[in-house]
C-alpha atoms as a PDB file:
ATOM      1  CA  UNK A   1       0.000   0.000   0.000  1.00  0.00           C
ATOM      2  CA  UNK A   2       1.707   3.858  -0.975  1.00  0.00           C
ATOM      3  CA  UNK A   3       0.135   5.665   1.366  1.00  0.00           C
ATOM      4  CA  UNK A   4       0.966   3.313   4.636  1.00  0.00           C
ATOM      5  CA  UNK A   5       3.178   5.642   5.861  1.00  0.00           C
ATOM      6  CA  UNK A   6       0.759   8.541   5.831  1.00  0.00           C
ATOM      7  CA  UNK A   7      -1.917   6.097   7.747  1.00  0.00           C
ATOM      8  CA  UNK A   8       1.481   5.388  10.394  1.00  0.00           C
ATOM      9  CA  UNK A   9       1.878   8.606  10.862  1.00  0.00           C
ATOM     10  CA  UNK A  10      -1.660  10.261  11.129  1.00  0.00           C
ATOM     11  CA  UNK A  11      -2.294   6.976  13.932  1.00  0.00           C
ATOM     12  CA  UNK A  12       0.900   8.417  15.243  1.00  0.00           C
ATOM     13  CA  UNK A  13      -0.599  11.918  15.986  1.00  0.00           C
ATOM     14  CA  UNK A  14      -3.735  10.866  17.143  1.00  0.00           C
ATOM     15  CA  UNK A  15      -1.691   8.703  19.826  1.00  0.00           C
ATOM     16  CA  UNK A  16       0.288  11.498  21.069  1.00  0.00           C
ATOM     17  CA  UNK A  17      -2.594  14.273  21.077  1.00  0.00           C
ATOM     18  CA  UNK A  18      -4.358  11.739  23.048  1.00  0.00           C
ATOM     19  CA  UNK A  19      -1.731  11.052  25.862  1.00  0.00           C
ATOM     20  CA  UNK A  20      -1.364  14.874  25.903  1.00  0.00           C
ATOM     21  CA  UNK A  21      -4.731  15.141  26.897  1.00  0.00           C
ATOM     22  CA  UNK A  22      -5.062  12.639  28.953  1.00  0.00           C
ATOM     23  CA  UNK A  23      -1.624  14.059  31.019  1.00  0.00           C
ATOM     24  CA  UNK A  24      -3.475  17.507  30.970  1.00  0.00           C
ATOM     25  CA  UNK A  25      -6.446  16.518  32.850  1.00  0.00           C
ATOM     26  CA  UNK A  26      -9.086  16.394  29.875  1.00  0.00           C
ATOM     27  CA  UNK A  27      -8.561  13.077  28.660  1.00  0.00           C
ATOM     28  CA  UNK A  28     -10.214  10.790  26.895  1.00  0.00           C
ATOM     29  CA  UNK A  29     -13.945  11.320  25.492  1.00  0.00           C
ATOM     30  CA  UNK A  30     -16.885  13.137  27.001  1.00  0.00           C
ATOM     31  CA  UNK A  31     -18.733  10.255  28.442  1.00  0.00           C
ATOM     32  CA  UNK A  32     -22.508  10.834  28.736  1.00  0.00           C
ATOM     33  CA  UNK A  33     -25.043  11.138  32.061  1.00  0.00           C
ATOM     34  CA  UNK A  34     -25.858   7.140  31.081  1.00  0.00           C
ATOM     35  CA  UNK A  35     -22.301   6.191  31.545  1.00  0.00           C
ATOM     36  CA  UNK A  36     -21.576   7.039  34.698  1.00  0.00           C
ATOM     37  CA  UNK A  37     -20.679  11.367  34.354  1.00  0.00           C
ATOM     38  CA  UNK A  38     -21.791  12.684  38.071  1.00  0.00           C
ATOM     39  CA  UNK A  39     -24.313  15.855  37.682  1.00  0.00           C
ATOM     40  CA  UNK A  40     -22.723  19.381  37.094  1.00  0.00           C
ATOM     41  CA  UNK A  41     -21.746  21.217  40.142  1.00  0.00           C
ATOM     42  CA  UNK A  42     -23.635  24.253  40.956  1.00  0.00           C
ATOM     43  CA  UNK A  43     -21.054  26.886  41.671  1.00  0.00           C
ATOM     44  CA  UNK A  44     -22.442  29.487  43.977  1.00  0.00           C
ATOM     45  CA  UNK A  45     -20.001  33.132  44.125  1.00  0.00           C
ATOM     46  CA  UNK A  46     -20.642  34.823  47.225  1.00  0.00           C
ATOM     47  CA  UNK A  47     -21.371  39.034  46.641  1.00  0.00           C
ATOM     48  CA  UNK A  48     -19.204  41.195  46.698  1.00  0.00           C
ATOM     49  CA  UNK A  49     -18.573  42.938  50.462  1.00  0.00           C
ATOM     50  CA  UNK A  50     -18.933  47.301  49.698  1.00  0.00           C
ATOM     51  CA  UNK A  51     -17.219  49.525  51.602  1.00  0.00           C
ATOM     52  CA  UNK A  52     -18.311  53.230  52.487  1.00  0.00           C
ATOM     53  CA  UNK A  53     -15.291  54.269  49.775  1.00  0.00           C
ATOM     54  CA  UNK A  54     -16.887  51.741  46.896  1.00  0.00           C
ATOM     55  CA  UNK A  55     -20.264  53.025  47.157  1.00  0.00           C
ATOM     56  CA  UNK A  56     -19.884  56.643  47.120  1.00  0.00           C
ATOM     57  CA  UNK A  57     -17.614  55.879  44.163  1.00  0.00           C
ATOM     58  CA  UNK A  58     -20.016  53.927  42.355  1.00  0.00           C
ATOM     59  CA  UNK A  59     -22.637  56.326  42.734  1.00  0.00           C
ATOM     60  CA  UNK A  60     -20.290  59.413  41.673  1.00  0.00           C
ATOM     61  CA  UNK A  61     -18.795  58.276  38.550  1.00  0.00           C
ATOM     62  CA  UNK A  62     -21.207  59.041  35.623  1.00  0.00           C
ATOM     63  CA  UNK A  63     -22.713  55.880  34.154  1.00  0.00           C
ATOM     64  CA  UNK A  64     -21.857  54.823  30.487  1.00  0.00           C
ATOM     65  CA  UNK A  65     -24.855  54.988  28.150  1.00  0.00           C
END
């Protein structure tokens, strides 16, 4: 077969994007709900504490339009 290298060596890069993926912490495919993925985790960011100095800042600095 001619082109048998070109199959070696597009195997070859799938290989090593794989591994470099898999070292990164994404690896492998996204596996669906059904095979065993846990539920997404609701991420909850706390507000924002305002000082005396932030909020007669924010309410002197004209507002964009």
């Amino acid at each position: 077969m001619p082109a048998g290298w070109a199959w070696d060596a597009v195997q070859a890069e799938v290989a090593y994007r794989q591994e470099e993926l898999r070292k990164s912490g994404r690896g492998g495919r996204a596996r669906g709900r059904r095979w065993g993925r846990r539920g997404t985790t609701e991420v909850r960011i706390p507000e924002q504490r305002v000082t005396e100095h932030d909020a007669e800042r924010a309410t002197s600095l004209p507002r964009p339009s």
